[in-house]
Protein backbone atom coordinates (compact mmCIF):
# COMPACT_ATOMS: atom_id res chain seq x y z
CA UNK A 1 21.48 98.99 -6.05
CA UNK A 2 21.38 97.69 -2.50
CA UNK A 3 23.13 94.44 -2.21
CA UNK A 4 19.40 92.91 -0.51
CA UNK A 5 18.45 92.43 -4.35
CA UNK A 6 20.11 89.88 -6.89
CA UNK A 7 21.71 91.37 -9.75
CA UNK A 8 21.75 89.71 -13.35
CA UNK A 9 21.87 90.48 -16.64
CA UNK A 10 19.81 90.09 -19.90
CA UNK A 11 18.79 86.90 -20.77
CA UNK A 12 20.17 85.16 -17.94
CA UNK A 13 19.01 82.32 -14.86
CA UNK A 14 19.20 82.12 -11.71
CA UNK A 15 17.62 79.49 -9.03
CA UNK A 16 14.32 81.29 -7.37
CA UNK A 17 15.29 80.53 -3.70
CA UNK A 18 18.46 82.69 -3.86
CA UNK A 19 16.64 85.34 -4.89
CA UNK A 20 16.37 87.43 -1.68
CA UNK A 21 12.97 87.40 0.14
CA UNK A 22 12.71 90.54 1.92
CA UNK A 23 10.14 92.01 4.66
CA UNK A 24 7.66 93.93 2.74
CA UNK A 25 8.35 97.37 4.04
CA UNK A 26 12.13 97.30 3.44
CA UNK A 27 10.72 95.87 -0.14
CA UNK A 28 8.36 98.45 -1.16
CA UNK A 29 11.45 101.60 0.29
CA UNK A 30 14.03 99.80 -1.42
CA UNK A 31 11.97 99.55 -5.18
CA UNK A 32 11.10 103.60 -4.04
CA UNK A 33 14.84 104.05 -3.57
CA UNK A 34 16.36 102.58 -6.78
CA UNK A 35 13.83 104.32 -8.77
CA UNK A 36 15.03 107.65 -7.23
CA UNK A 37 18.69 106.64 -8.06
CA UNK A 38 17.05 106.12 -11.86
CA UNK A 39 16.35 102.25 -12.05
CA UNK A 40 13.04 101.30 -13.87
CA UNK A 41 10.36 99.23 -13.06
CA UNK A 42 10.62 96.83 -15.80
CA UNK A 43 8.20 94.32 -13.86
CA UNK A 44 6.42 93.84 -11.09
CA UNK A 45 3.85 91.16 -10.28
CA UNK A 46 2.61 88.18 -7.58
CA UNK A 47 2.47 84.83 -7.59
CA UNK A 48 -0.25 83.54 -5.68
CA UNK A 49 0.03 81.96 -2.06
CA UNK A 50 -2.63 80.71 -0.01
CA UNK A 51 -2.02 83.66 2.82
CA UNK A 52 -1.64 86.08 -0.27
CA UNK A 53 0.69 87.01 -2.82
CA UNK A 54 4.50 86.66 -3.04
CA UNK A 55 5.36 89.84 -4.72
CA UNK A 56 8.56 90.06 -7.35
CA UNK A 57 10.22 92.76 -8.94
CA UNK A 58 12.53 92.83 -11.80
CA UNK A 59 14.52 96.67 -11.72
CA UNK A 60 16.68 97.74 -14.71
CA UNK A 61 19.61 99.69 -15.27
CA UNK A 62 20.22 101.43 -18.01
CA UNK A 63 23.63 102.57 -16.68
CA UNK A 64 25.38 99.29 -16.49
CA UNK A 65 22.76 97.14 -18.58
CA UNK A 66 22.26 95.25 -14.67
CA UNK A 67 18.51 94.20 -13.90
CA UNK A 68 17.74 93.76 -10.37
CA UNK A 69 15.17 91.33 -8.44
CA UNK A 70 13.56 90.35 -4.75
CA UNK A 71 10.60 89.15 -3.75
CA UNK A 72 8.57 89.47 -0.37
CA UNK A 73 5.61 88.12 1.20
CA UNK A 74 2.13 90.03 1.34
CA UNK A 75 -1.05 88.74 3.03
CA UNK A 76 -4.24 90.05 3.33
CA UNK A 77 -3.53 92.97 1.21
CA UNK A 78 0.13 95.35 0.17
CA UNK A 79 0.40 98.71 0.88
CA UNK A 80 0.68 101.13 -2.43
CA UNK A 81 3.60 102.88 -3.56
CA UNK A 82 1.65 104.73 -6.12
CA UNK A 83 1.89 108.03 -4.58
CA UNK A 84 5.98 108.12 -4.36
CA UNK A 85 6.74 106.00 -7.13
CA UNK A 86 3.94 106.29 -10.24
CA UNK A 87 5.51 104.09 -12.98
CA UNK A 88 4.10 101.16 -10.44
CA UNK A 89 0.32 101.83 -10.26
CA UNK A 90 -0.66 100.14 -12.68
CA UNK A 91 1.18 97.17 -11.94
CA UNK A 92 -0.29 97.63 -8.34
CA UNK A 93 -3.98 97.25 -9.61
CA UNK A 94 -2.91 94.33 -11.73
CA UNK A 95 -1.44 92.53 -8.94
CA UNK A 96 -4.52 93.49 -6.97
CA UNK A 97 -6.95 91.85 -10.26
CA UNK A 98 -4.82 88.41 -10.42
CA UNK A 99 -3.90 87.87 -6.58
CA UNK A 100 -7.31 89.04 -5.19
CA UNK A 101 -5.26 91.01 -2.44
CA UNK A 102 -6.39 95.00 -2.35
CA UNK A 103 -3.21 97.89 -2.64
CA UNK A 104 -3.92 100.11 0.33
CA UNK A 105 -4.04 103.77 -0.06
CA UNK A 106 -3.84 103.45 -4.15
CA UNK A 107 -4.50 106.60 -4.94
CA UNK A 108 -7.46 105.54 -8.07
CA UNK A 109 -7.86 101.67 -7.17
CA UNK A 110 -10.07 99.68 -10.00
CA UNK A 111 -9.63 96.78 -11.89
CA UNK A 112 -7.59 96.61 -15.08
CA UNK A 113 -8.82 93.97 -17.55
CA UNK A 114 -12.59 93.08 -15.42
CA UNK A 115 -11.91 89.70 -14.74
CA UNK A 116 -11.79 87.28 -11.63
CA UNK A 117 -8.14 86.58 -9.65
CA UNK A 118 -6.33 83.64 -10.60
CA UNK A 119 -7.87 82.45 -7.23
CA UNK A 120 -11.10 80.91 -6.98
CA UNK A 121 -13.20 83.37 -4.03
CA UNK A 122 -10.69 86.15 -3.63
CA UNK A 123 -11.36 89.43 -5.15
CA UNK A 124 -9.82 92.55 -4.28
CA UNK A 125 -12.96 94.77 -4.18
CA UNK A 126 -15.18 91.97 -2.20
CA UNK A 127 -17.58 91.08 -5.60
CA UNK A 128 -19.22 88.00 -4.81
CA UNK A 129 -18.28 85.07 -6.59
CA UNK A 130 -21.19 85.18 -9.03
CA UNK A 131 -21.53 88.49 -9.43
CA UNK A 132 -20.64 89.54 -13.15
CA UNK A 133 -17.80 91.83 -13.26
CA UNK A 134 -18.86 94.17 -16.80
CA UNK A 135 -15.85 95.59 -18.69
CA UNK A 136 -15.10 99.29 -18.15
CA UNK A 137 -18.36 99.99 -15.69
CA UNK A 138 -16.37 101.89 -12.76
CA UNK A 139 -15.93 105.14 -11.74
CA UNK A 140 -14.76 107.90 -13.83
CA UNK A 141 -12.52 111.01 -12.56
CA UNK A 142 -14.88 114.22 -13.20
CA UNK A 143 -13.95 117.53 -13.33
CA UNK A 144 -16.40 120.06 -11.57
CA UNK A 145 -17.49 123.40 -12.21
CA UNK A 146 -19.26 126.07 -15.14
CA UNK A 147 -19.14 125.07 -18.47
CA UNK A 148 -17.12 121.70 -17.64
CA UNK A 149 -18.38 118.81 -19.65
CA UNK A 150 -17.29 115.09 -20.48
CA UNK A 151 -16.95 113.23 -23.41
CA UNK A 152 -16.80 109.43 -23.56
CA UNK A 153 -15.13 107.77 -26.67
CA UNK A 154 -15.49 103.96 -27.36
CA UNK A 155 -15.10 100.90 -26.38
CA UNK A 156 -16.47 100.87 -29.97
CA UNK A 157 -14.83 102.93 -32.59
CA UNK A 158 -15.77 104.20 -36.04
CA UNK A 159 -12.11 102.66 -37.35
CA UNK A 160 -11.40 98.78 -37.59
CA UNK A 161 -9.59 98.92 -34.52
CA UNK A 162 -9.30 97.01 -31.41
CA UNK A 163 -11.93 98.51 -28.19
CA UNK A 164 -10.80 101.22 -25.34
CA UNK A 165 -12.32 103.86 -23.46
CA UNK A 166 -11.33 106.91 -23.31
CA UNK A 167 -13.45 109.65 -21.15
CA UNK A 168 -12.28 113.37 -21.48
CA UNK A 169 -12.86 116.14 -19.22
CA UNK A 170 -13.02 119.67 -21.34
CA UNK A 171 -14.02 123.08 -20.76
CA UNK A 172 -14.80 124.12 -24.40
CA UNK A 173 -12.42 122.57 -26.43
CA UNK A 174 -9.30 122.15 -23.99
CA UNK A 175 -9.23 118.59 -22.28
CA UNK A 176 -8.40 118.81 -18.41
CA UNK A 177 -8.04 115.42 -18.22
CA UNK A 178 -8.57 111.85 -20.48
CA UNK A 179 -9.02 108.73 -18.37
CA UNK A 180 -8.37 105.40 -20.43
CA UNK A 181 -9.94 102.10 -19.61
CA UNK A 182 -8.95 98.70 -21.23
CA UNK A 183 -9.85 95.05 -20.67
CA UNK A 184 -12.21 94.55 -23.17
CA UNK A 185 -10.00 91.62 -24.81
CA UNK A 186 -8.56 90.13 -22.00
CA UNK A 187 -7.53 86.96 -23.05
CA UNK A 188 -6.52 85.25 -19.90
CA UNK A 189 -2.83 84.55 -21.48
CA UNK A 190 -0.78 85.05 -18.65
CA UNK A 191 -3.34 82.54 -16.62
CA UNK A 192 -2.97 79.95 -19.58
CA UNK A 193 0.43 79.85 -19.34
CA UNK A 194 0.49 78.12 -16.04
CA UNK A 195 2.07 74.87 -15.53
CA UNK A 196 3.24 75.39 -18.74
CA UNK A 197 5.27 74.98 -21.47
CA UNK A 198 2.59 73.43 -24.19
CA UNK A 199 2.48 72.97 -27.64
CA UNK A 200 0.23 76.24 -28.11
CA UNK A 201 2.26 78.01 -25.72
CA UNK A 202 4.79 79.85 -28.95
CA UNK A 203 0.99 80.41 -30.83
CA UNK A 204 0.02 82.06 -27.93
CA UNK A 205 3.24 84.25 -27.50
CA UNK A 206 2.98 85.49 -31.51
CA UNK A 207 -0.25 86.92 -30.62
CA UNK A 208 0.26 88.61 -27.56
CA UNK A 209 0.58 91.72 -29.68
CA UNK A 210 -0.15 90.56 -33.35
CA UNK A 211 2.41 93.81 -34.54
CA UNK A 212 4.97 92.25 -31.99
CA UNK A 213 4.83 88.79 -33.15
CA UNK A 214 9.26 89.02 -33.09
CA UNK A 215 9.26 91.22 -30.27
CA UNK A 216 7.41 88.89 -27.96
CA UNK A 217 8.71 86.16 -29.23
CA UNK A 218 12.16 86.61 -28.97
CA UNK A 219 11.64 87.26 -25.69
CA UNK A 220 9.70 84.21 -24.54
CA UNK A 221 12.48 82.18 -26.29
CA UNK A 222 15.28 83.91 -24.66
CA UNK A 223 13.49 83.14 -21.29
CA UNK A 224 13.06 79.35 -22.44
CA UNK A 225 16.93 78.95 -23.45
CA UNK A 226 18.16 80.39 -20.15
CA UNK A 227 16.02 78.39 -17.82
CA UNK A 228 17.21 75.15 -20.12
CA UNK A 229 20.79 75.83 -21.05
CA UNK A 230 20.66 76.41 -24.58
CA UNK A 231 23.02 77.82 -26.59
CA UNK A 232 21.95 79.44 -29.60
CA UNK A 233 23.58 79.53 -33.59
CA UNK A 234 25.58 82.69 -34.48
CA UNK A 235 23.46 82.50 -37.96
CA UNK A 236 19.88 82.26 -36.03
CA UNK A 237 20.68 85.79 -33.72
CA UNK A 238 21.69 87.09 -37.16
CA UNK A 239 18.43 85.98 -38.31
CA UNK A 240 16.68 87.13 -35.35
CA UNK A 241 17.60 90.59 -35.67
CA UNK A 242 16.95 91.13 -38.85
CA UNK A 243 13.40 89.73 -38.23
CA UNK A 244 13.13 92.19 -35.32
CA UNK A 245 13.91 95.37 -37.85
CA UNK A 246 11.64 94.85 -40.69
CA UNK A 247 8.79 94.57 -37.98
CA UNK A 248 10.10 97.97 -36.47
CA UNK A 249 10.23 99.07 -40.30
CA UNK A 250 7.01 97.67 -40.86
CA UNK A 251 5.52 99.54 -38.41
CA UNK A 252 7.45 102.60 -37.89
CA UNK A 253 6.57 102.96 -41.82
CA UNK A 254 3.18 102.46 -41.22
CA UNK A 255 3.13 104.88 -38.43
CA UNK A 256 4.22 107.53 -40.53
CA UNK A 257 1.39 107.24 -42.94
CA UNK A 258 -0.94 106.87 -40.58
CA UNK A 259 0.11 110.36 -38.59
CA UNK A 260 -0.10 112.04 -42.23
CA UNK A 261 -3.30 110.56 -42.93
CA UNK A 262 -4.74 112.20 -39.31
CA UNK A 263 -3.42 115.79 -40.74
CA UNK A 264 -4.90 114.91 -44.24
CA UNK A 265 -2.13 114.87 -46.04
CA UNK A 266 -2.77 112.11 -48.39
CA UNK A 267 0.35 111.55 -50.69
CA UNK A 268 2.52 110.02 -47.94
CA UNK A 269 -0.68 108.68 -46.42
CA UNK A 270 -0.66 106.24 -49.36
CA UNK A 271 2.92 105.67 -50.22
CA UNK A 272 3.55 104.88 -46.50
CA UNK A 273 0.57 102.52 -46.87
CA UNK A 274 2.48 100.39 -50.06
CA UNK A 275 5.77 100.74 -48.56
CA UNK A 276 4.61 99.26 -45.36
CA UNK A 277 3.29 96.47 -47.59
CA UNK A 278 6.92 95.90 -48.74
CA UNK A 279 8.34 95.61 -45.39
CA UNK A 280 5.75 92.89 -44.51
CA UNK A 281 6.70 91.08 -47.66
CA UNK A 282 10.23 90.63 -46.62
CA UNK A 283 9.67 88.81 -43.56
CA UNK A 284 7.20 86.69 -45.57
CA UNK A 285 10.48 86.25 -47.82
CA UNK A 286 12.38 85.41 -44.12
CA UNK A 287 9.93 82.94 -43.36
CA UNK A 288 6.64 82.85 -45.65
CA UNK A 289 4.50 84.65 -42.81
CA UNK A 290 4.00 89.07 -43.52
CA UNK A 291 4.08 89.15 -40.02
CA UNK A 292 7.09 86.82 -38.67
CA UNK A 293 5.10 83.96 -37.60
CA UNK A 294 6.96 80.65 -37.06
CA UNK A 295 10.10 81.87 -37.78
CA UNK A 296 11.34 82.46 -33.86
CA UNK A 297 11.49 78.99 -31.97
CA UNK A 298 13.41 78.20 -28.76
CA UNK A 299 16.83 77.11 -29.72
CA UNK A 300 16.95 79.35 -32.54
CA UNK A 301 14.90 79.99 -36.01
CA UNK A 302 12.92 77.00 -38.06
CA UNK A 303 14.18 78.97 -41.54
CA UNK A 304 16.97 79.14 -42.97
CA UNK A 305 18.15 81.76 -45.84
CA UNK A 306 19.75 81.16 -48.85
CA UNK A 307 21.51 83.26 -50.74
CA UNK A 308 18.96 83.98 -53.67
CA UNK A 309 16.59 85.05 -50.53
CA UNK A 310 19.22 87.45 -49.41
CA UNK A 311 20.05 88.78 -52.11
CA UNK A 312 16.17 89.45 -52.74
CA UNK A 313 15.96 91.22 -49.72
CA UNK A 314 19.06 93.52 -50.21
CA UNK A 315 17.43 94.39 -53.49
CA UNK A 316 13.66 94.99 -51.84
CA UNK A 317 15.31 97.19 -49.36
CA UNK A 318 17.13 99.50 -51.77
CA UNK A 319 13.82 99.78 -53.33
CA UNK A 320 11.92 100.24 -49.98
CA UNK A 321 14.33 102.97 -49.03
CA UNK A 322 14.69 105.32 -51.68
CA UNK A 323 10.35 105.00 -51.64
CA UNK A 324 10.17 105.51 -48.47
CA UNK A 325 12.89 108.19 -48.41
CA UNK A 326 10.26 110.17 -51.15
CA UNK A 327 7.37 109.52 -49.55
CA UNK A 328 8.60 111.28 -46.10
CA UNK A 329 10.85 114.07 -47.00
CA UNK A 330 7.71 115.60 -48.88
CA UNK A 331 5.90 115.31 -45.51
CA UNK A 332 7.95 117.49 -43.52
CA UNK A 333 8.47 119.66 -46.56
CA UNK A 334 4.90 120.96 -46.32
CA UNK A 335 4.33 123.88 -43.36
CA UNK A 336 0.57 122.96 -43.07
CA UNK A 337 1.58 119.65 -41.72
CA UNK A 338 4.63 120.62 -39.84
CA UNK A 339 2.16 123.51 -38.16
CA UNK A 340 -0.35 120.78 -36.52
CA UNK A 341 2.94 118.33 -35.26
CA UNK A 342 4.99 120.55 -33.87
CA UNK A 343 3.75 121.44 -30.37
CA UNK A 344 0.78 119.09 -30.03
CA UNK A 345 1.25 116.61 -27.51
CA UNK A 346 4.05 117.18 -25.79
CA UNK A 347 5.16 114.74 -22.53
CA UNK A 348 7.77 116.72 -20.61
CA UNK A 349 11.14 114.77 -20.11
CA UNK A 350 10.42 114.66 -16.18
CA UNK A 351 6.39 113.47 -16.76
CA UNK A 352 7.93 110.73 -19.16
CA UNK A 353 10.79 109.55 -16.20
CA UNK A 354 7.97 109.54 -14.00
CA UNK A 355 5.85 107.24 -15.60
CA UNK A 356 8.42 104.86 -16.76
CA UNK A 357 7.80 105.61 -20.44
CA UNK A 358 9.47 103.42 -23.27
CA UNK A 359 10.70 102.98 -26.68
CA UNK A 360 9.92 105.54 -29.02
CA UNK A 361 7.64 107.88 -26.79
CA UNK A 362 10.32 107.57 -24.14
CA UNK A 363 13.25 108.99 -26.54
CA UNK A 364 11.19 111.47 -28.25
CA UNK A 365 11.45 113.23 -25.10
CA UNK A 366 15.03 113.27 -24.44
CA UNK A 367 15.62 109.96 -22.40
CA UNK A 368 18.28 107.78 -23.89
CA UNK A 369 16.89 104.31 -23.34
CA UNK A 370 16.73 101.64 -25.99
CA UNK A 371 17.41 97.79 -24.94
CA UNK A 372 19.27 97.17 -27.97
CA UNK A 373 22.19 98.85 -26.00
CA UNK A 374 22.02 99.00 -22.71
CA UNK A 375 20.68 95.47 -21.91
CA UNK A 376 22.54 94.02 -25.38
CA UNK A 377 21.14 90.42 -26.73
CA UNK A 378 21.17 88.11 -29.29
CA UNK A 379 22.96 89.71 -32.37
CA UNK A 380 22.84 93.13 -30.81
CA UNK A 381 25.64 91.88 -28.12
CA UNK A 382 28.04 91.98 -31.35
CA UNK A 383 26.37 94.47 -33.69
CA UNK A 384 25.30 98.06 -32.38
CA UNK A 385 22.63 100.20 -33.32
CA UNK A 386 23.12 103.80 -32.79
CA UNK A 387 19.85 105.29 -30.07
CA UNK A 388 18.42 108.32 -31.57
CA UNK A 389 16.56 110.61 -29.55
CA UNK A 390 14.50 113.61 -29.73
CA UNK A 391 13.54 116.37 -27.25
CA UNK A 392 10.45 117.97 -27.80
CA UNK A 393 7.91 115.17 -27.11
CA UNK A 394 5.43 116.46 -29.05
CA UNK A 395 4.02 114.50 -32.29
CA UNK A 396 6.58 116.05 -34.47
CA UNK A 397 9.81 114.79 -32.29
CA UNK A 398 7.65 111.03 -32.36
CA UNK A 399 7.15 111.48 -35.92
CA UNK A 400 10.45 111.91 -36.52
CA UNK A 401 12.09 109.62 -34.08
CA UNK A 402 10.48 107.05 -36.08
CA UNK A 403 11.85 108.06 -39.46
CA UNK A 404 15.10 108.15 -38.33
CA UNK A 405 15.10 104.84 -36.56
CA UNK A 406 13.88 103.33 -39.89
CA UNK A 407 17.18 104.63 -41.23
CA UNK A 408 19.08 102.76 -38.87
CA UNK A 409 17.32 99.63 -38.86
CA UNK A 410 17.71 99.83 -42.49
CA UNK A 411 21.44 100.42 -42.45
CA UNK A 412 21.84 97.01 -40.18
CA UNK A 413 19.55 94.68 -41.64
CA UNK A 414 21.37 95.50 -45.05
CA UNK A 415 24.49 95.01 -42.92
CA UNK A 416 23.57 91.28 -41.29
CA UNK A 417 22.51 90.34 -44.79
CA UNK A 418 25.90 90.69 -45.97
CA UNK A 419 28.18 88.94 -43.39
CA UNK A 420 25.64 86.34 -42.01
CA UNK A 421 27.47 84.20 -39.74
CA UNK A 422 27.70 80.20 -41.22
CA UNK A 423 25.98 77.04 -39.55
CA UNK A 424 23.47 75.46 -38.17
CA UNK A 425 20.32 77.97 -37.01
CA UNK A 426 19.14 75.69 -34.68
CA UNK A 427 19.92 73.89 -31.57
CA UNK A 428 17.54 71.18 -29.94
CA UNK A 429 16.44 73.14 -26.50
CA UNK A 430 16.40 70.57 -23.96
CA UNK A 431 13.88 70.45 -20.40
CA UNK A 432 13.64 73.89 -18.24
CA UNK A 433 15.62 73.57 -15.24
CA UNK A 434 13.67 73.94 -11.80
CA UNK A 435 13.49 76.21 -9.18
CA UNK A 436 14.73 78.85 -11.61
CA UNK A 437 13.71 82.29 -12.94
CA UNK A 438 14.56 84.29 -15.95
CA UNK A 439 14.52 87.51 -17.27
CA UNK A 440 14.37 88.71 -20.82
CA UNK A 441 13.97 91.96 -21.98
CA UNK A 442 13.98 92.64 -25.75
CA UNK A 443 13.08 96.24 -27.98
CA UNK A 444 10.10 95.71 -29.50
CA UNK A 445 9.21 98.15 -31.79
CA UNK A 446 6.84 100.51 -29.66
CA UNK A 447 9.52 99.68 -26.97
CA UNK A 448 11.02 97.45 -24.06
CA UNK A 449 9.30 93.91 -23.68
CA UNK A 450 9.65 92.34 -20.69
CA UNK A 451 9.27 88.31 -20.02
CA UNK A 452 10.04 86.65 -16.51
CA UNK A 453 9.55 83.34 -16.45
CA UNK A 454 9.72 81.09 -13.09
CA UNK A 455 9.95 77.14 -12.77
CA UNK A 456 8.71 75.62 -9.67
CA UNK A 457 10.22 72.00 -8.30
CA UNK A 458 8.65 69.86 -11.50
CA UNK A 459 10.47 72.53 -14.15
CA UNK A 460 6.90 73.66 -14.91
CA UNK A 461 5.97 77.54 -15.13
CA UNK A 462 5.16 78.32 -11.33
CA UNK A 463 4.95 82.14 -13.20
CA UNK A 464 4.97 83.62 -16.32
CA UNK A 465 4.45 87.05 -16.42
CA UNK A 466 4.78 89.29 -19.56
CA UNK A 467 5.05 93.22 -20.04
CA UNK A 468 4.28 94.93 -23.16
CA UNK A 469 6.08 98.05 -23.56
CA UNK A 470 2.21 99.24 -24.18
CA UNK A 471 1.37 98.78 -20.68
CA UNK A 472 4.52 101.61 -19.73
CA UNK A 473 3.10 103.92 -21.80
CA UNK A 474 -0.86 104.46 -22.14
CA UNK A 475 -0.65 106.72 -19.27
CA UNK A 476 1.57 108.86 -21.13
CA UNK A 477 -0.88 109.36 -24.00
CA UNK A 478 -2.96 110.87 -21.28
CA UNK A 479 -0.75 113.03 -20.11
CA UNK A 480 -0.17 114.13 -24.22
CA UNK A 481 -3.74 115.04 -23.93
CA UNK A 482 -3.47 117.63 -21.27
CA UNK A 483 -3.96 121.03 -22.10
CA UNK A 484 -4.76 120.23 -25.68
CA UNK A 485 -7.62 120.63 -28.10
CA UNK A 486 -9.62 117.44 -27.92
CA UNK A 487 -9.36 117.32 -31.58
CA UNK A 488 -6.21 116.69 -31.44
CA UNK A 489 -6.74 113.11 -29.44
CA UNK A 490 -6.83 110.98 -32.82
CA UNK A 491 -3.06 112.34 -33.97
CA UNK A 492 -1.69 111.83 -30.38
CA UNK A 493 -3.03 108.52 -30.47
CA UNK A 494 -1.29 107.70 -33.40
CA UNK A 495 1.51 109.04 -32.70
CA UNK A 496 1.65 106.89 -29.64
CA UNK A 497 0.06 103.71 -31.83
CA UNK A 498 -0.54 101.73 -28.70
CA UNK A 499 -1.72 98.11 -28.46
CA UNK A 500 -4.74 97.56 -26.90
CA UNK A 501 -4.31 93.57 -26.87
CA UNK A 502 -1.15 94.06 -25.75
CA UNK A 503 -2.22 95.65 -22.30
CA UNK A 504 -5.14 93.26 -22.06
CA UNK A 505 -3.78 90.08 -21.61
């Protein structure tokens, strides 16, 4: 990485103004450059100005766990980088949707959530002030030609599930092309957050992603304890990451029913269902909440566990495993269901790189990422995690990524439970510190979650801007889609299982 940006690591503060403020051509060719020398785009987003925008952007490395950051000034409008670099384009259109300020030569340019910039009269496609701006009315990339025909899906589904878009071009069966369009939830978090902290602010955090609720707010808190000096107890990281795998299990288990129910293959359909059930119970067992809420707080955890809870929990996960161990192996024991996962879906390595993909849908493709390692916090600075990987990235090597990553998370949480640390698992976090930002990345279950938090002169949130690993990696569910039957979209979907409220916040 070129010495123009400022280097730090997971977790970590630094004050804004050394950050280095570069002219915005040598910005935009040196974020092209690092991603060519295989640095992600972990973040990238503006903070208003009254000329414009001051653009930031938070790099990572997975090579020596380093993330990277600059800034530089845009008025008027930014040019795009879309075309050289593609993991940024959507970040480009959100930047475009909060600062008002238009990407030039974007190569699709429309909104992302539908909603006005975070300043009052500026709007990137000149829309009046009053005019109403309604959710997902744009245009649509069609496909032209004999027998060619399109088929729109949503926002409203025939599942209880959250609303999206999705608009396929087919000939016959085969889809040329699905488009995806969000932002019928935006919940205006990132705006809200403003001039923060507040009470609500850790409420708000738990539901950024209600399947997340650790994920995200790990993250948030690791943000808050670097920009105020905190230290955090041995016992609470302990408790932390054991919190963070039962939600993977929870959902990786869930997953796995779910992708068996699409191929109709009820028995693990249901067990996965139950077992799923269990996993939820044990955080409720961590904290009294299925899904980890109020158990993460700045400073460290507001439970405690004794040892009649832990020794509940090492007994629940015997039992969980040697369920969920039945309930799977019978699933890829069966050649009818093996025959419509293997092959379907498949994101080449290079089409997955390109995009920036993460987590799960990243590795199932061959690229060995995983924050747990190569950006290492909280408990996982001390205790490792072995990455698994697949290399097919098709539903079958997503499938099984997930299985096996329940294995390990099972194999640590049992672990942790058996040599937690002593002490106190809480320290009192004190005021943020101004003029600083931070960076926390943590691995969420679907993938890498990304916080940067900035303080302005009163130790307020000047910025807060927050990246679900979601937001990486819809555009790789269309690119799953490509070439496939469009009956296959609901199991590529699932085997993705991507939040919708996570992207629209």
């Amino acid at each position: 990485m070129s010495a123009r940006f400022l280097i730090l690591h997971n977790g970590s503060a630094v004050p804004f103004h050394e950050v280095p403020r570069l002219e915005l051509t040598a910005f935009l060719q040196q974020m092209i450059d690092a991603v060519d020398r295989g640095w992600r785009v972990s973040s990238y987003f503006g903070i208003p100005t009254e000329a414009g925008a001051t653009l930031c952007c938070a790099l990572s490395s997975a090579s020596d766990g380093s993330i990277a950051l600059a800034t530089a000034d845009a008025a008027g409008s930014f040019p795009s980088i879309a075309r050289f670099c593609p993991q940024v384009q959507l970040f480009e259109r959100e930047i475009a949707e909060q600062c008002g300020l238009p990407a030039e030569d974007h190569p699709w340019f429309k909104p992302v959530r539908f909603h006005r910039s975070f300043v009052p009269g500026r709007d990137a496609w000149g829309r009046a002030v009053g005019e109403p701006i309604p959710v997902g009315v744009m245009e649509y990339y069609r496909v032209e030609g004999d027998e060619v025909h399109e088929v729109a899906v949503g926002p409203v589904h025939a599942g209880i599930i959250e609303p999206g878009h999705f608009r396929f071009q087919c000939h016959g069966e085969e889809v040329f092309h699905l488009e995806i369009s969000l932002g019928y939830q935006h919940r205006g978090i990132e705006q809200g957050l403003m001039g923060g902290p507040d009470p609500r602010a850790p409420f708000r955090m738990e539901a950024i992603a209600g399947d997340t609720t650790i994920g995200h707010m790990q993250a948030y808190c690791m943000a808050l304890e670097a920009l105020a000096a905190t230290r955090v107890p041995a016992r609470a990281e302990a408790l932390r990451g054991i919190a963070l795998e039962l939600e993977r299990l929870a959902n990786h288990t869930g997953d796995l029913g779910a992708i068996a129910g699409d191929v109709g293959y009820l028995p693990t359909a249901s067990f996965c269902g139950r077992i799923r059930g269990d996993f939820l119970n044990m955080s409720a067992v961590l904290c009294g909440s299925r899904f980890g809420r109020g158990l993460v707080r700045p400073g460290g955890v507001l439970f405690d566990l004794g040892p009649a809870e832990r020794d509940d929990l090492l007994a629940r996960l015997d039992a969980a495993q040697s369920d969920l161990q039945g309930a799977v192996e019978i699933l890829w024991d069966a050649p009818s269901v093996m025959s419509r996962l293997e092959n379907t879906g498949t994101v080449p390595a290079d089409t997955a790189r390109e995009l920036g993909l993460v987590g799960p849908a990243a590795r199932a493709c061959g690229l060995n990422r995983d924050v747990r390692r190569d950006h290492p916090y909280g408990i996982y600075r001390m205790a490792q995690i072995p990455v698994v990987t697949a290399h097919h990235g098709d539903v079958c090597a997503r499938s099984t990524l997930r299985w096996l990553e329940a294995g390990k998370s099972l194999d640590f949480i049992r672990e942790q439970l058996k040599q937690l640390p002593g002490g106190g698992c809480r320290n009192e976090a004190g005021p943020l510190q101004p003029d600083r930002i931070a960076v926390a990345l943590t691995e969420g279950w679907r993938g890498e979650v990304c916080h940067v938090a900035i303080t302005g002169a009163d130790g307020r949130f000047l910025r807060y801007k927050v990246t679900d690993p979601s937001f990486h990696n819809w555009p790789g569910l269309a690119m799953a889609l490509r070439g496939e039957q469009i009956s296959d979209f609901p199991l590529c979907n699932k085997s993705f299982n991507l939040s919708y409220c996570g992207f629209d916040l």
